[in-house]
Protein backbone atom coordinates (compact mmCIF):
# COMPACT_ATOMS: atom_id res chain seq x y z
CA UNK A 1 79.65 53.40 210.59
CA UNK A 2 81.95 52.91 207.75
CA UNK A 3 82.70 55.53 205.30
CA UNK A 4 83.97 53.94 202.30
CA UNK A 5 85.67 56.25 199.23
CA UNK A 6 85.47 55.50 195.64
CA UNK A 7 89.15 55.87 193.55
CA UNK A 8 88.35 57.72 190.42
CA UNK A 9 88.28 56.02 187.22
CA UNK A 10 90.73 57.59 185.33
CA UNK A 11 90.93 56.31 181.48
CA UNK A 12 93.63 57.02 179.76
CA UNK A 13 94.26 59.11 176.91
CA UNK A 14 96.04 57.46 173.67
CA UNK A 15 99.27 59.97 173.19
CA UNK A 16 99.26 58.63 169.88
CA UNK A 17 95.98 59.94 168.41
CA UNK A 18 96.04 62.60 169.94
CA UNK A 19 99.65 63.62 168.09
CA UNK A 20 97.89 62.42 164.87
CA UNK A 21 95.21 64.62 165.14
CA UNK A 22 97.27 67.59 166.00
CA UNK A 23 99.98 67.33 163.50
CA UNK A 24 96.90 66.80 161.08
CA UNK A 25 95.43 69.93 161.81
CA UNK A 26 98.99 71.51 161.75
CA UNK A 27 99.21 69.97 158.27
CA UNK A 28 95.92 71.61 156.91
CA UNK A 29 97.08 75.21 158.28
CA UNK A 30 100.39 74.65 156.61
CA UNK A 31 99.14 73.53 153.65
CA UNK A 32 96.53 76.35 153.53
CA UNK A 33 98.94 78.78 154.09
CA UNK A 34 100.85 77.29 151.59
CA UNK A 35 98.25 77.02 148.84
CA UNK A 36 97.84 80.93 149.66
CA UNK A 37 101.32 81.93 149.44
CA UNK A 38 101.91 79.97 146.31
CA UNK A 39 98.47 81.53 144.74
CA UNK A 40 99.69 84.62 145.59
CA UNK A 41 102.76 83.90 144.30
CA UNK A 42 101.63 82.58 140.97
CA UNK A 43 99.92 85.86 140.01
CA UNK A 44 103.08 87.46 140.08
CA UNK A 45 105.75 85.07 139.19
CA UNK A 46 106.07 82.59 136.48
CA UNK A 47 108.22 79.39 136.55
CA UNK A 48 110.56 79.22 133.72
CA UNK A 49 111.70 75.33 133.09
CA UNK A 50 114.93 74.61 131.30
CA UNK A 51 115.80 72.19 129.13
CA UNK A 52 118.36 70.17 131.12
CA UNK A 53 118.08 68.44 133.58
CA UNK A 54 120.70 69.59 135.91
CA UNK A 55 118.27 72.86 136.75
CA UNK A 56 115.10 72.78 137.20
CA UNK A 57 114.57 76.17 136.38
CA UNK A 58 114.05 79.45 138.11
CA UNK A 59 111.36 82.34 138.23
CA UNK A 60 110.73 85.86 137.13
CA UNK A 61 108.29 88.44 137.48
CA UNK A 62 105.03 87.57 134.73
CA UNK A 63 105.64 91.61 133.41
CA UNK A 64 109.12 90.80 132.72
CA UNK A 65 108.20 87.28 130.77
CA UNK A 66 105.69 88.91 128.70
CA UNK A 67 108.18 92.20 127.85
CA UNK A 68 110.79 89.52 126.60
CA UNK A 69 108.43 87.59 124.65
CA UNK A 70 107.12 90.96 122.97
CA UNK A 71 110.76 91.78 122.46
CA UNK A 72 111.82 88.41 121.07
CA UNK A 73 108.83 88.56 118.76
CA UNK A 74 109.64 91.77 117.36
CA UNK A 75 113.24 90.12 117.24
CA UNK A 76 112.50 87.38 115.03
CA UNK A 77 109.92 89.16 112.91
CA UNK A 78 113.03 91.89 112.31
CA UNK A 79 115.11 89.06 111.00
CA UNK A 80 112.16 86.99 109.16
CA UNK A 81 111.77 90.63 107.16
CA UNK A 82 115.79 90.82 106.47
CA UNK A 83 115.73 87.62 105.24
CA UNK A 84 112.87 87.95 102.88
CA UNK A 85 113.85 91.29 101.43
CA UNK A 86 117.87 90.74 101.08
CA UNK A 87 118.28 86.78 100.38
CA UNK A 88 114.90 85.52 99.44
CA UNK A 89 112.95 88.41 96.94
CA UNK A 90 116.62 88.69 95.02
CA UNK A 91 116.91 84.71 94.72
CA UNK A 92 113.50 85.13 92.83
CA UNK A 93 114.18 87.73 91.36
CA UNK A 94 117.24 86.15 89.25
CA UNK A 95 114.94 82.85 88.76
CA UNK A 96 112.69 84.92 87.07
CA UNK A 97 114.28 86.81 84.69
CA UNK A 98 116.51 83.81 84.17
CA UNK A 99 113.37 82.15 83.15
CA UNK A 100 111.93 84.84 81.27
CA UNK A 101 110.82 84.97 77.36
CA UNK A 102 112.19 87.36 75.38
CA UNK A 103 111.37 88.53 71.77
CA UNK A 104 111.10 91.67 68.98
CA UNK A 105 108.11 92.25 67.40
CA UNK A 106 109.97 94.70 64.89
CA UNK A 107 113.28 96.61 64.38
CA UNK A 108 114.13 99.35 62.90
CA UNK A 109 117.66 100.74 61.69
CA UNK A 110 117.32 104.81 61.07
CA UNK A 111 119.78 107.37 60.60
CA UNK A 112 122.74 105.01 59.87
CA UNK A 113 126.09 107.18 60.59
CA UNK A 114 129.41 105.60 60.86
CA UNK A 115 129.39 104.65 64.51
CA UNK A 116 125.59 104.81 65.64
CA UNK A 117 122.55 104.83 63.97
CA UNK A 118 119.41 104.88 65.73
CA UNK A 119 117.31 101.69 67.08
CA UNK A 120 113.12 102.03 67.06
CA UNK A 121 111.78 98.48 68.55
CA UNK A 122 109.22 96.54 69.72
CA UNK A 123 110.76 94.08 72.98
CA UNK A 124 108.43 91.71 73.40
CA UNK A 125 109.16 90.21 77.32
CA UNK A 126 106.95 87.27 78.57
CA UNK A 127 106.92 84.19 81.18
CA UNK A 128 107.61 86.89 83.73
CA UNK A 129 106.02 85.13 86.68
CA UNK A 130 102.79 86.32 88.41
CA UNK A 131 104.32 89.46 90.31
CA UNK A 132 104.57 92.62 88.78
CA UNK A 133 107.90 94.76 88.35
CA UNK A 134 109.70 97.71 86.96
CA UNK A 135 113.23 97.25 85.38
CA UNK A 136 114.60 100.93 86.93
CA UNK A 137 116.25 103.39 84.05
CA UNK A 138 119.09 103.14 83.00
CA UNK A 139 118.93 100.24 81.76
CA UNK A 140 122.24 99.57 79.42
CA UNK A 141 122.03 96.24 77.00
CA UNK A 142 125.10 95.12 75.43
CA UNK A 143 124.22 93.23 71.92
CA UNK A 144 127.01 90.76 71.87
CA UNK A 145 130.42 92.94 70.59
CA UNK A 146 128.48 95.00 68.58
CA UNK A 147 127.78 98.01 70.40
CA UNK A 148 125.30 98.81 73.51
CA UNK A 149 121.65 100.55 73.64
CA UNK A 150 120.73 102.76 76.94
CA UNK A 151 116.73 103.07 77.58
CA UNK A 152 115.74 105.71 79.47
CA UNK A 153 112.13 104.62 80.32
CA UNK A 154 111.03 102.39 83.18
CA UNK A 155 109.96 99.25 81.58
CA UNK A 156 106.73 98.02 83.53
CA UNK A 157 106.40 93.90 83.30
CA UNK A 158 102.65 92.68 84.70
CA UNK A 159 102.03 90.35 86.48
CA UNK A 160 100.97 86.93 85.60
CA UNK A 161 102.47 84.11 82.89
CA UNK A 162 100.04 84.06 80.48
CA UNK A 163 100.52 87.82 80.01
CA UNK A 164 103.43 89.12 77.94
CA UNK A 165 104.88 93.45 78.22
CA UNK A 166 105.52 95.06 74.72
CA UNK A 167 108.60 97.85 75.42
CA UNK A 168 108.94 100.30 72.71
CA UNK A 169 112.47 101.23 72.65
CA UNK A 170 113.75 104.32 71.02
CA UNK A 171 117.30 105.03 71.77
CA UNK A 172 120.46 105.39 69.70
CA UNK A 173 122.45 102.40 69.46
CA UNK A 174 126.36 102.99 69.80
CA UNK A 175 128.66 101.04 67.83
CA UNK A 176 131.67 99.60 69.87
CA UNK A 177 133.38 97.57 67.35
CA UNK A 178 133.11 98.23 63.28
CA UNK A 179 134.26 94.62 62.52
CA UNK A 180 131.82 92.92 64.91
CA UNK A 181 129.30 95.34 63.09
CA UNK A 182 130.50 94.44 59.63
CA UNK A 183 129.86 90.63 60.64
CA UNK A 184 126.40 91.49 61.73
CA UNK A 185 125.08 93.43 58.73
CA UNK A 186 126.36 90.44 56.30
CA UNK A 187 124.72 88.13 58.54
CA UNK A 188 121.18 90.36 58.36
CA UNK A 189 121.69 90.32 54.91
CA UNK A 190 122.96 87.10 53.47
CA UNK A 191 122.05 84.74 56.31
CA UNK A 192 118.60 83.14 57.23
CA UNK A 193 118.41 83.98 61.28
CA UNK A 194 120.86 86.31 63.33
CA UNK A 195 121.49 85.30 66.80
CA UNK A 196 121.41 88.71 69.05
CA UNK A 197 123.18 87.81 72.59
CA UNK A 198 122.29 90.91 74.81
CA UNK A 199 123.27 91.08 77.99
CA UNK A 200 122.91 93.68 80.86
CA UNK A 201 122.52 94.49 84.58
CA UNK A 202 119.28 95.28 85.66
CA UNK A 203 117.88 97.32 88.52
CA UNK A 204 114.26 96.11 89.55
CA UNK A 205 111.58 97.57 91.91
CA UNK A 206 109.11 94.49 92.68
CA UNK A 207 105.52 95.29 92.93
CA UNK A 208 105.50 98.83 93.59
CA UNK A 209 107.20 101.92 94.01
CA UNK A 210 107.37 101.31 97.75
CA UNK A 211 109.47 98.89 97.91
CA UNK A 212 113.36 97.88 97.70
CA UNK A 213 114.69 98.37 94.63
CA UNK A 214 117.04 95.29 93.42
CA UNK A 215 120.55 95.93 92.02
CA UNK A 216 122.58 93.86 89.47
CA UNK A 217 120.21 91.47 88.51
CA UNK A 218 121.68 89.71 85.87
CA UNK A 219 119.90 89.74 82.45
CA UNK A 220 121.36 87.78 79.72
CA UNK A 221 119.63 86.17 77.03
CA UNK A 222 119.89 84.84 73.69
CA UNK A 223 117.56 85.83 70.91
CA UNK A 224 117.38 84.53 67.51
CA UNK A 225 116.04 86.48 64.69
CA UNK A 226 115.11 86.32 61.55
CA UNK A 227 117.11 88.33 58.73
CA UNK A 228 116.72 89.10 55.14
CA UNK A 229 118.05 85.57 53.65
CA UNK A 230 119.50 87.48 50.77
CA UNK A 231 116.58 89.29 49.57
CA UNK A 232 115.42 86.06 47.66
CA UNK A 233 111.92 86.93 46.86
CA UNK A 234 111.86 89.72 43.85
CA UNK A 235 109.80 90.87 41.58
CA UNK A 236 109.11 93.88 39.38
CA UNK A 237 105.76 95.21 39.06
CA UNK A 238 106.19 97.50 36.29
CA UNK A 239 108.66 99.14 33.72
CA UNK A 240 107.39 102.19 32.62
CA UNK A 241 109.54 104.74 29.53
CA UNK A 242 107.38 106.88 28.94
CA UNK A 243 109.06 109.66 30.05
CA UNK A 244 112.01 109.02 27.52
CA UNK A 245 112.58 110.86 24.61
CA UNK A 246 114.93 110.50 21.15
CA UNK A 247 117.89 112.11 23.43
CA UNK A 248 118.01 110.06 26.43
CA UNK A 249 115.88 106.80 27.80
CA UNK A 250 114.29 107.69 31.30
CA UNK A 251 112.92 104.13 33.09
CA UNK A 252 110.76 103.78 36.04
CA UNK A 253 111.11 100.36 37.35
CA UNK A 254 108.75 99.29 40.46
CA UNK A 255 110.34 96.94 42.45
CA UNK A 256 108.83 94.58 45.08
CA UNK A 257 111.23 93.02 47.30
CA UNK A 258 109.60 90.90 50.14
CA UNK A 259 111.36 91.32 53.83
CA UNK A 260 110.87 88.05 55.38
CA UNK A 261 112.62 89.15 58.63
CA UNK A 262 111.40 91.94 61.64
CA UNK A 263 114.52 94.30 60.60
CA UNK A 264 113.38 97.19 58.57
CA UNK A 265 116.63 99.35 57.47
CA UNK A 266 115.75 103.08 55.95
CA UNK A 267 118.35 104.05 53.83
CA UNK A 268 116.83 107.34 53.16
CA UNK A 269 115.95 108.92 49.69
């Protein structure tokens, strides 16, 4: 009897897929581990990209990032409100009252002494712009070389260009030169329009009371007014005698003289 064995069939195993399929599932673990240490990462840390291309950039804690973009927020805001109070509200501040109107509505000359008499007016200020203000007392006006007038009242301007701010001024006006004065009354007298040039240094609050008051703000303007034009129109209403007698002749003459100018001068009784 014969016994006869069988070899076993043994197939053999590709090396290659089977490395593929290993280093495939080593890929997945590494990339899952990856994808959870870089999620875990991103909660934490936030990539910060420069501009050139030399680095790449870097990264830094998220609490930090936001803390300097709070701070550099504040920064800039800071600065924004520098600039707009100190270089920007004073540039339109000096625009304005460059472009500003300004005006009498009357003026009056009382108490005439030999160096000051006193000034009651009517300033007339328009074309102001559409923001409110307060010129700040003192507020000192030079007219020309004639002399200077100090008001002592805040002078309130309102807002908006179609309105116009009446001043009342009632201060004493100081004579600085008698010959520049001299000039002037001839001129108010004798000459159809005097030119006033009045210049001065104001100090202006915008809007309210709250807020930065403005500092040698230069006001200087040129007003021309009319004068008396030598008293041209007169007339006499009435002659009356009866209040003479054979001794001595009494008249009372009524005279009308028309001022065609806003100056009004009292020269008393």
């Amino acid at each position: 009897m014969s016994i006869r064995f069988s070899s076993p069939i043994i197939e053999p195993i590709s090396s290659s897929r089977t490395s593929s399929r290993a280093s495939h599932d080593l890929t997945e673990r590494n990339t899952e581990s990856s994808l959870l240490l870089s999620s875990d990462k991103s909660s934490k840390e936030v990539k910060i990209c420069t501009l050139c291309g030399r680095y790449k950039g870097f990264r830094m804690s998220r609490y930090l990032f936001i803390l300097l973009c709070v701070i550099l927020a504040i920064l800039i805001l800071f600065l924004g409100t520098i600039i707009v109070l100190y270089a920007i509200v004073p540039a339109i501040l000096r625009s304005t009252i460059a472009k500003a109107q300004l005006g009498f509505r009357s003026v009056n000359i009382e108490h005439i002494q030999n160096d000051s008499f006193r000034l009651r007016a009517q300033l007339e200020i328009s074309n102001t712009g559409s923001i409110p203000a307060t010129i700040v007392p003192p507020f000192i006006i030079h007219v020309g070389d004639v002399g200077t007038v100090t008001n002592t009242e805040p002078i309130s301007i309102t807002g908006g260009s179609a309105n116009s701010t009446v001043v009342p001024v009632d201060a004493p006006f100081v004579i600085s030169n008698l010959e520049a004065f001299d000039n002037f009354s001839r001129s108010l007298i004798f000459q159809p329009n005097v030119v006033w040039h009045l210049k001065a240094e104001a100090t202006i609050q915008p809007i309210s009371s709250y807020m930065v008051s403005y500092k040698n703000i230069p006001f200087n303007k040129e007003v021309t007014l009319m004068a008396f034009n030598g008293l041209s129109d007169v007339s006499v209403d009435s002659i009356n005698l009866n209040r003479s007698d054979e001794y001595r002749i009494i008249v009372d003459i009524i005279i009308r003289i028309r001022n065609p100018s806003v100056f009004s001068i009292d020269l008393g009784k």
